[in-house]
Each structure stands twice: as structure tokens, then as C-alpha cells.
N, C-alpha and C. Protein backbone atom coordinates (compact mmCIF):
# COMPACT_ATOMS: atom_id res chain seq x y z
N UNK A 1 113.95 88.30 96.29
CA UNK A 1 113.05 88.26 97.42
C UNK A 1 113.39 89.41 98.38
N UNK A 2 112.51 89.46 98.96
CA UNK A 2 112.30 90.95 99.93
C UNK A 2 112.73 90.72 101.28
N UNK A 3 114.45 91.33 101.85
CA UNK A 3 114.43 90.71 103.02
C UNK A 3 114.83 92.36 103.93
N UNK A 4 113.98 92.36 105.20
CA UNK A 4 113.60 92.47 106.05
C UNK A 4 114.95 93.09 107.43
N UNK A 5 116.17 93.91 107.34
CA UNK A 5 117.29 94.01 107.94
C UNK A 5 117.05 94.75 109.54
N UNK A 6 117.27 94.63 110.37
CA UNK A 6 117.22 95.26 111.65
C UNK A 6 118.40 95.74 112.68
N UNK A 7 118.47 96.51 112.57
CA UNK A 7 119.56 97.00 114.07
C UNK A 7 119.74 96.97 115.52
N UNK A 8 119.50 95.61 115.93
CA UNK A 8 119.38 95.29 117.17
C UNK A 8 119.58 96.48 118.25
N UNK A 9 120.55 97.22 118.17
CA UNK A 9 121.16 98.38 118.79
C UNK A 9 120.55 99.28 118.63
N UNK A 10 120.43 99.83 117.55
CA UNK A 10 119.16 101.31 117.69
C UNK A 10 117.88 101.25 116.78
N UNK A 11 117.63 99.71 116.37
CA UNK A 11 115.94 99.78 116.32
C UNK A 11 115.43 100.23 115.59
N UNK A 12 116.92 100.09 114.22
CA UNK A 12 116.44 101.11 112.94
C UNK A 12 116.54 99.86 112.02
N UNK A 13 115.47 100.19 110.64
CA UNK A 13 115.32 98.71 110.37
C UNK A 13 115.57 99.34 108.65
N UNK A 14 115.88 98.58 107.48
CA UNK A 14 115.98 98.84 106.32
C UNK A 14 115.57 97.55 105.48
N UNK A 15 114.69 97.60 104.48
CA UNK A 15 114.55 96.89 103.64
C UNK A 15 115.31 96.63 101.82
N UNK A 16 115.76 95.50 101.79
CA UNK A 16 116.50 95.06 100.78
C UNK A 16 115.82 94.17 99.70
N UNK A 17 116.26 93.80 98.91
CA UNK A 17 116.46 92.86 97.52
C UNK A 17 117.25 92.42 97.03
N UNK A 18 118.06 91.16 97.32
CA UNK A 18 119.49 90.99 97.22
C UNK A 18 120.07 91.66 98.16
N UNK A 19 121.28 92.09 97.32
CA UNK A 19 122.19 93.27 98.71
C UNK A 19 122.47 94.43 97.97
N UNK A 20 120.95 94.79 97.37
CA UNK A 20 120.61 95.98 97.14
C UNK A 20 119.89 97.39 98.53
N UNK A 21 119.99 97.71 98.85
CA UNK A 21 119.02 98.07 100.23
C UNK A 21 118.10 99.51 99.23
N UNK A 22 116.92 99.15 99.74
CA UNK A 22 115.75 99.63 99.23
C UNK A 22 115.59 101.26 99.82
N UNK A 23 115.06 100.61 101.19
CA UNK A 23 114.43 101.76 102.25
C UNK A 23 114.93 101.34 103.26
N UNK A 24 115.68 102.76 103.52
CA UNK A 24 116.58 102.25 104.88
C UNK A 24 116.16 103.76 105.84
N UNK A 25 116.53 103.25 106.85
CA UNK A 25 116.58 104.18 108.01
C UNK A 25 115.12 104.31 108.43
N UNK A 26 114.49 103.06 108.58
CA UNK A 26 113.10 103.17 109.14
C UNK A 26 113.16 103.05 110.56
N UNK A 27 112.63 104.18 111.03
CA UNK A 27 112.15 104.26 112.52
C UNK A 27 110.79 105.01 112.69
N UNK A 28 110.72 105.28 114.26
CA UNK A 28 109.26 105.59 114.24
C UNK A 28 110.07 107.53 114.47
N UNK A 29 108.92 108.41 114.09
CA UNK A 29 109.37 110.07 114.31
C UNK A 29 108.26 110.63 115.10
N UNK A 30 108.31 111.10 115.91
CA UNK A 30 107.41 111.70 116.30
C UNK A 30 107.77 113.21 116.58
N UNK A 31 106.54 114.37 116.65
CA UNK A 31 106.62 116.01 116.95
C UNK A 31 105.85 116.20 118.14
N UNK A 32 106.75 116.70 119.66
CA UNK A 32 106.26 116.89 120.79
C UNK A 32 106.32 118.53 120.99
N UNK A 33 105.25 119.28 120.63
CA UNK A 33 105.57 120.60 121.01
C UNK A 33 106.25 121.02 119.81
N UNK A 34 105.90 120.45 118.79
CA UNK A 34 106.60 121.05 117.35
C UNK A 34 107.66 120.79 116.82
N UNK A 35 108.51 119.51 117.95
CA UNK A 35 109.93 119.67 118.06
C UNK A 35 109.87 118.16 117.54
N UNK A 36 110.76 117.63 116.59
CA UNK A 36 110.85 116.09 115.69
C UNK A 36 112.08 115.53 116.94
N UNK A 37 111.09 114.31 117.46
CA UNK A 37 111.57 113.39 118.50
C UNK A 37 111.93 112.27 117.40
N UNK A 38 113.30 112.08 116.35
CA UNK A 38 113.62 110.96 116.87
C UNK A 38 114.17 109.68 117.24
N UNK A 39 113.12 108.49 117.48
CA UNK A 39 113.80 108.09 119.06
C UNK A 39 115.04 107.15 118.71
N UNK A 40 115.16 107.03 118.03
CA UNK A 40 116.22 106.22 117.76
C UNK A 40 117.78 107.07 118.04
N UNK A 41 117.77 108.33 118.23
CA UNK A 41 118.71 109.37 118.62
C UNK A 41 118.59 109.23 119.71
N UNK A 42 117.76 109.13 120.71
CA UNK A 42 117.51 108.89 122.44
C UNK A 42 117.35 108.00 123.24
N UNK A 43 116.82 106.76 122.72
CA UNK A 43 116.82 105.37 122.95
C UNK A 43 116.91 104.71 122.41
N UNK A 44 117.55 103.64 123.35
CA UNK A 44 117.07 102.01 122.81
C UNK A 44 115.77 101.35 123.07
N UNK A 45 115.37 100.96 121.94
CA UNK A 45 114.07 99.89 122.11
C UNK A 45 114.27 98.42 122.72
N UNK A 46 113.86 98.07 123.26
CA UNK A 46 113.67 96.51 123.98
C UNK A 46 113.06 95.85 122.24
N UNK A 47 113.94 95.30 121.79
CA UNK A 47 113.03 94.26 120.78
C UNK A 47 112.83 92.88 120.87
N UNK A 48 111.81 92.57 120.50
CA UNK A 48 111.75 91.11 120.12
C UNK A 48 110.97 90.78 118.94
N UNK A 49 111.79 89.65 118.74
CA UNK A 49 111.35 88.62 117.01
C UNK A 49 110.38 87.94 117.93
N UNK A 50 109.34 87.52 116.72
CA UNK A 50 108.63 86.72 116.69
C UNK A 50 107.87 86.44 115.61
N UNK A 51 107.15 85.05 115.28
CA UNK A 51 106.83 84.58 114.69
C UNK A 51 105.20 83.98 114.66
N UNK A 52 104.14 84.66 113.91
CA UNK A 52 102.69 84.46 113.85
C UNK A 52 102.01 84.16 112.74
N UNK A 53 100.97 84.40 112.85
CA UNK A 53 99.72 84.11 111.77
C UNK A 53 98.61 84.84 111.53
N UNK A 54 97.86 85.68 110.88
CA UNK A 54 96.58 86.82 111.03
C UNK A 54 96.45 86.68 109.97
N UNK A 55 95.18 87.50 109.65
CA UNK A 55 94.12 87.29 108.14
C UNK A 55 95.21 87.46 107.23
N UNK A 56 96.33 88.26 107.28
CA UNK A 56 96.76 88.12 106.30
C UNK A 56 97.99 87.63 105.50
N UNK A 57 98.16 86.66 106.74
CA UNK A 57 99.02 85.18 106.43
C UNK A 57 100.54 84.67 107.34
N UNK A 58 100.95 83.89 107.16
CA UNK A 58 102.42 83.53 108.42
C UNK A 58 103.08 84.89 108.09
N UNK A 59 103.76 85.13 109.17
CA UNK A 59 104.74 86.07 108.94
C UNK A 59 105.66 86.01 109.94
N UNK A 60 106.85 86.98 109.81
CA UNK A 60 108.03 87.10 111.24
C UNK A 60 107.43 88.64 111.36
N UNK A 61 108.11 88.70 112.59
CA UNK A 61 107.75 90.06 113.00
C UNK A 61 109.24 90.50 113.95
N UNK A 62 108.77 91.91 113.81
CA UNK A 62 110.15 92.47 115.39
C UNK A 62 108.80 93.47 115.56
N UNK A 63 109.50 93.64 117.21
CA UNK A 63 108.17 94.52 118.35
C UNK A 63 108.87 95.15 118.73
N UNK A 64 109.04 96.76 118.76
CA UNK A 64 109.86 97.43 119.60
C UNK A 64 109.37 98.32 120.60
N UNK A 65 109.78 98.41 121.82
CA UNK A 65 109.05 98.80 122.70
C UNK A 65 110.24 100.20 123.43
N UNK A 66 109.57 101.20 122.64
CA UNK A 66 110.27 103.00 122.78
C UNK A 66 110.00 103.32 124.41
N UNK A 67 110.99 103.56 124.71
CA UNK A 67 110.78 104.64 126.28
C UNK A 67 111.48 105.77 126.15
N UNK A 68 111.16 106.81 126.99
CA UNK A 68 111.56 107.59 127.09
C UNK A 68 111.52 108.49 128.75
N UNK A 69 112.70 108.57 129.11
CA UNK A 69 113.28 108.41 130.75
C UNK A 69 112.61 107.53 131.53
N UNK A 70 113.08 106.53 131.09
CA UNK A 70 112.64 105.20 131.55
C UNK A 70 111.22 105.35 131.16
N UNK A 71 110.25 105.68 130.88
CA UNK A 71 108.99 105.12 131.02
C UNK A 71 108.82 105.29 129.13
N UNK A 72 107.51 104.21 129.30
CA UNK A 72 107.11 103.24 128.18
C UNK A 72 106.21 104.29 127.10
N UNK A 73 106.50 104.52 125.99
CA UNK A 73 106.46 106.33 125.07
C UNK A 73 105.47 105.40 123.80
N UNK A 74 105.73 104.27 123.27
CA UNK A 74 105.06 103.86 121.85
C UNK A 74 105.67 102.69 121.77
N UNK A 75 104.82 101.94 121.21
CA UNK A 75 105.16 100.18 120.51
C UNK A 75 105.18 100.40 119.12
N UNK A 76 105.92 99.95 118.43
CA UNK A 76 105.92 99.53 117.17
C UNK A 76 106.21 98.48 116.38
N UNK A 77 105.72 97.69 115.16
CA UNK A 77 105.72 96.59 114.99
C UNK A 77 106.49 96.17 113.39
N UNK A 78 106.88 95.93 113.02
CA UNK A 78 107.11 95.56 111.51
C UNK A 78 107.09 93.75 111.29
N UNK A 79 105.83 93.93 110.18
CA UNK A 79 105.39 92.48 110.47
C UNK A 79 105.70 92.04 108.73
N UNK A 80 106.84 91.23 107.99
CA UNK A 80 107.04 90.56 106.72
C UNK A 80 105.95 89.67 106.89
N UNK A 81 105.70 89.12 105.44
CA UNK A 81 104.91 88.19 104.91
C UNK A 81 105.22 87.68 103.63
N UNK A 82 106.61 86.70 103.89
CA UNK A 82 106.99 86.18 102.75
C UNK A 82 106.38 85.74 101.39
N UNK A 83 105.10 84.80 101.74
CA UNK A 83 104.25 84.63 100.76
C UNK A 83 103.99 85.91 99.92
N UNK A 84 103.53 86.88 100.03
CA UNK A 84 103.11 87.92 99.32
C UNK A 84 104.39 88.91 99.37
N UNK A 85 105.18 89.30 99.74
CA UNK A 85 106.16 89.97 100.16
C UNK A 85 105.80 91.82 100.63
N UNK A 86 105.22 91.18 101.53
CA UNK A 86 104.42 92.19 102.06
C UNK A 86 104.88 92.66 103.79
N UNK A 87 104.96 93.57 103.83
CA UNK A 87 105.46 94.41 104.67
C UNK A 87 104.57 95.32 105.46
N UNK A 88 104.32 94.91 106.77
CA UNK A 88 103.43 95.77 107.26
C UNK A 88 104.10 96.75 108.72
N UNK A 89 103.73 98.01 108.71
CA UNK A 89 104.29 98.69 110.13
C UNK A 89 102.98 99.27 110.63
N UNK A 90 103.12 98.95 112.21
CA UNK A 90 101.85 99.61 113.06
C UNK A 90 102.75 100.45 114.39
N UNK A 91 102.02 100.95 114.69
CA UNK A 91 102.40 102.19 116.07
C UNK A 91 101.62 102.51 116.94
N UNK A 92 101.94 102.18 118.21
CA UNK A 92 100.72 102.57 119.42
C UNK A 92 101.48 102.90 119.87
N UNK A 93 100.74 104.15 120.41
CA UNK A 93 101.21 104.55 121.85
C UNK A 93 101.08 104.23 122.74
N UNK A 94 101.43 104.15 124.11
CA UNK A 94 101.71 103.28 125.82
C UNK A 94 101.33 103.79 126.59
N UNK A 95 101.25 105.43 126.06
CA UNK A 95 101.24 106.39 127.59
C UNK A 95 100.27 107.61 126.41
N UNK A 96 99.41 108.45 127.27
CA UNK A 96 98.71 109.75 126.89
C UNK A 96 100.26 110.38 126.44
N UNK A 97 100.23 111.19 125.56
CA UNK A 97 101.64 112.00 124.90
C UNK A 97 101.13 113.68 124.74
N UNK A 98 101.68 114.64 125.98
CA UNK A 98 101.06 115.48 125.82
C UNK A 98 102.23 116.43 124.58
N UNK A 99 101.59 117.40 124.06
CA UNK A 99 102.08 118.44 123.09
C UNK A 99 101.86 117.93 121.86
N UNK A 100 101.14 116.73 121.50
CA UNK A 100 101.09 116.28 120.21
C UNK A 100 99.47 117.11 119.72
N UNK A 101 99.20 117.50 118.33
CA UNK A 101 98.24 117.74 117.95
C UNK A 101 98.07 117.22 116.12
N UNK A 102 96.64 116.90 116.38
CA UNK A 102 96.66 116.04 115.49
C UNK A 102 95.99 117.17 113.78
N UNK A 103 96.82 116.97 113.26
CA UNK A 103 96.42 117.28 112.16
C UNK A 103 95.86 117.13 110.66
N UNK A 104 94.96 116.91 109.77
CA UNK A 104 94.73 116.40 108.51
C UNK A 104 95.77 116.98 107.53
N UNK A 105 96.74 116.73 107.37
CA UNK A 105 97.81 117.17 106.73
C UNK A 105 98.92 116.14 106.70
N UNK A 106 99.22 116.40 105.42
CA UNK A 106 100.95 115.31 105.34
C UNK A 106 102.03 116.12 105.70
N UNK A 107 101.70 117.20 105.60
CA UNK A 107 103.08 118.36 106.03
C UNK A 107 103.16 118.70 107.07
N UNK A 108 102.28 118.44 107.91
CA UNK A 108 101.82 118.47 109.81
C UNK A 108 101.87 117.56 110.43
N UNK A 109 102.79 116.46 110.51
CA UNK A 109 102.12 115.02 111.29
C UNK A 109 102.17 115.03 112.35
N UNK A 110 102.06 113.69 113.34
CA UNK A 110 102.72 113.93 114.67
C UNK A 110 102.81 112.68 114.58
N UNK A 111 102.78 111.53 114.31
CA UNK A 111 102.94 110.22 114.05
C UNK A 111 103.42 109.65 112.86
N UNK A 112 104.97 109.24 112.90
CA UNK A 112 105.48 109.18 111.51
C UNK A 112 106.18 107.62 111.78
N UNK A 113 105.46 106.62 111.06
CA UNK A 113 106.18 105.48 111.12
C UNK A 113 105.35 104.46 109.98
N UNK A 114 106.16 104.15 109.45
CA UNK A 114 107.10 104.31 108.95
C UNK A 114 108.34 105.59 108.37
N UNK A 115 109.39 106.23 108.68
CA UNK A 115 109.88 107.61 108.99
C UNK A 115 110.74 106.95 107.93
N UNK A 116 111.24 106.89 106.73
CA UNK A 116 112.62 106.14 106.16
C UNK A 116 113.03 106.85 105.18
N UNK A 117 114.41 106.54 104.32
CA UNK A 117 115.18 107.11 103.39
C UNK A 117 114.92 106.02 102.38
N UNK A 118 114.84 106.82 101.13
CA UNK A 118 114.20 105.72 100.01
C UNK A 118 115.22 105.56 99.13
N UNK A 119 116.02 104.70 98.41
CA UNK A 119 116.81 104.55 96.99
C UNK A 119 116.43 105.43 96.29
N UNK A 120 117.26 106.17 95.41
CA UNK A 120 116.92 106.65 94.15
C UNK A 120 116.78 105.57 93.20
N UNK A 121 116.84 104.46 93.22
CA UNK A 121 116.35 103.58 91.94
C UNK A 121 114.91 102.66 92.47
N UNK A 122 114.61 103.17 93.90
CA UNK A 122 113.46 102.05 94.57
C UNK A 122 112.06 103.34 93.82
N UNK A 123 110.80 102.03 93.33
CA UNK A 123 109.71 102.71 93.27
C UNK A 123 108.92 102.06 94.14
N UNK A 124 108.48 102.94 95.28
CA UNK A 124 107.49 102.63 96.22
C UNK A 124 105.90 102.82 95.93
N UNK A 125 104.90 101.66 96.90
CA UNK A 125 103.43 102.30 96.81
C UNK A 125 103.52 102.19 98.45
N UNK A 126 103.58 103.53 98.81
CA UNK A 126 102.85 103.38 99.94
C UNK A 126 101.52 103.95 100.76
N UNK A 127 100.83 102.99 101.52
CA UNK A 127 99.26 102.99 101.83
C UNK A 127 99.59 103.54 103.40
N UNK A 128 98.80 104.56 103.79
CA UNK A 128 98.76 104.45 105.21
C UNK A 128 97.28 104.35 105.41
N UNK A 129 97.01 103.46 106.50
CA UNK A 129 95.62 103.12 107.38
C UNK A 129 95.67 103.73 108.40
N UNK A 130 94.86 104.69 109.22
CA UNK A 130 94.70 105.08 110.48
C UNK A 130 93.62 104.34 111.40
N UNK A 131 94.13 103.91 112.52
CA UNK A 131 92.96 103.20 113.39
C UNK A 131 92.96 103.96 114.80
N UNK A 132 91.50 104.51 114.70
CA UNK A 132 91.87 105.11 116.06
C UNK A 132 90.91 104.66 116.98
């Protein structure tokens, strides 16, 4: 089963199978002015667990809430879903973020979250959705 590890302290989260670890070093990355912010090198996130329900079934969740000099920079969410073992991450921003530009490119981003280090024995599918 697919469990779900977090770093209370710097808000970096890794996923396992047993006490195998899958994908680790998930945080959110962001590029301000070209320059890779990230935040997990500069802050701490305020987190909290919690526990819900949405179309696509019970799940736990952690909410982390990024600042940067004191003020409130991006939310991010990582939401399990044991039933399916499904894993979801979302990212908003809090505040207008100037120097970011948005690009159609995977080699250009400015919004990187899920940001992580993968196993050499893990095979991933991963989907990104954009909602703007």
C-alpha cells in the first residue's frame, strides 16, 4: 500500500511502498526572474492534516501554506486516496507573483509542483491538469 511521508519541519513530503521510498523530495519550485525559488530552502510552511471527501472519494490531506518575508507566496495541497491509491497535488498562489512568465514549455516552467526525486526502480504516470 501507498503511504504518504511528510516533514513537518521543511514541508518536504516523499512517497513510499513498504519502506521502500518511491518519490521523495516533493516540494513546490518555483522561477522568479529566472532564478529557481526553492521554498523549502527559505521557509517553513504552516501545515495542517486534514481529513475530507470530493468527487473523488475520502481522503487525508496536508495544506501547506508558503511565505515568503513574512507574507503569504502559494498554498499547496497533497491530497491521498486510499481506496484507489491515488495521490493528488494542487498549487495556488496567495499573492500576484511578479517576474514569473508563463510559458508552453516543459523546459520553461514557472510553477513546479509536484518538484521531486524519483527511484531508479519507481515507474511513474504522471498527469498534470492546469486550472486557471
Amino acid at each position: 500500500m501507498l503511504k504518504v511521508n511528510i516533514d513537518e519541519k521543511f514541508g518536504i513530503g516523499s512517497l513510499s511502498i513498504g519502506d521502500e521510498e518511491l518519490i521523495w523530495d516533493i516540494q513546490p519550485i518555483l522561477y522568479i526572474n529566472g532564478v529557481e525559488l526553492a521554498l523549502s530552502r527559505i521557509t517553513k510552511p504552516k501545515i495542517t492534516h486534514f481529513y475530507g471527501k470530493d468527487n473523488v472519494g475520502k481522503h487525508e490531506g496536508w495544506n501547506f501554506k508558503w511565505y515568503l518575508v513574512d507574507r503569504r507566496l502559494v498554498e499547496t495541497k497533497i491530497k491521498y486516496y486510499p481506496r484507489g491509491n491515488i495521490v493528488i497535488f494542487e498549487m495556488e498562489s496567495l499573492r500576484k507573483l511578479k517576474g514569473t512568465k508563463l510559458k508552453d514549455s516543459f523546459l520553461f516552467t514557472t510553477y513546479n509542483f509536484p518538484a521531486f526525486r524519483i527511484s531508479n526502480y519507481a515507474e511513474v504516470l504522471y498527469l498534470s491538469l492546469i486550472h486557471i
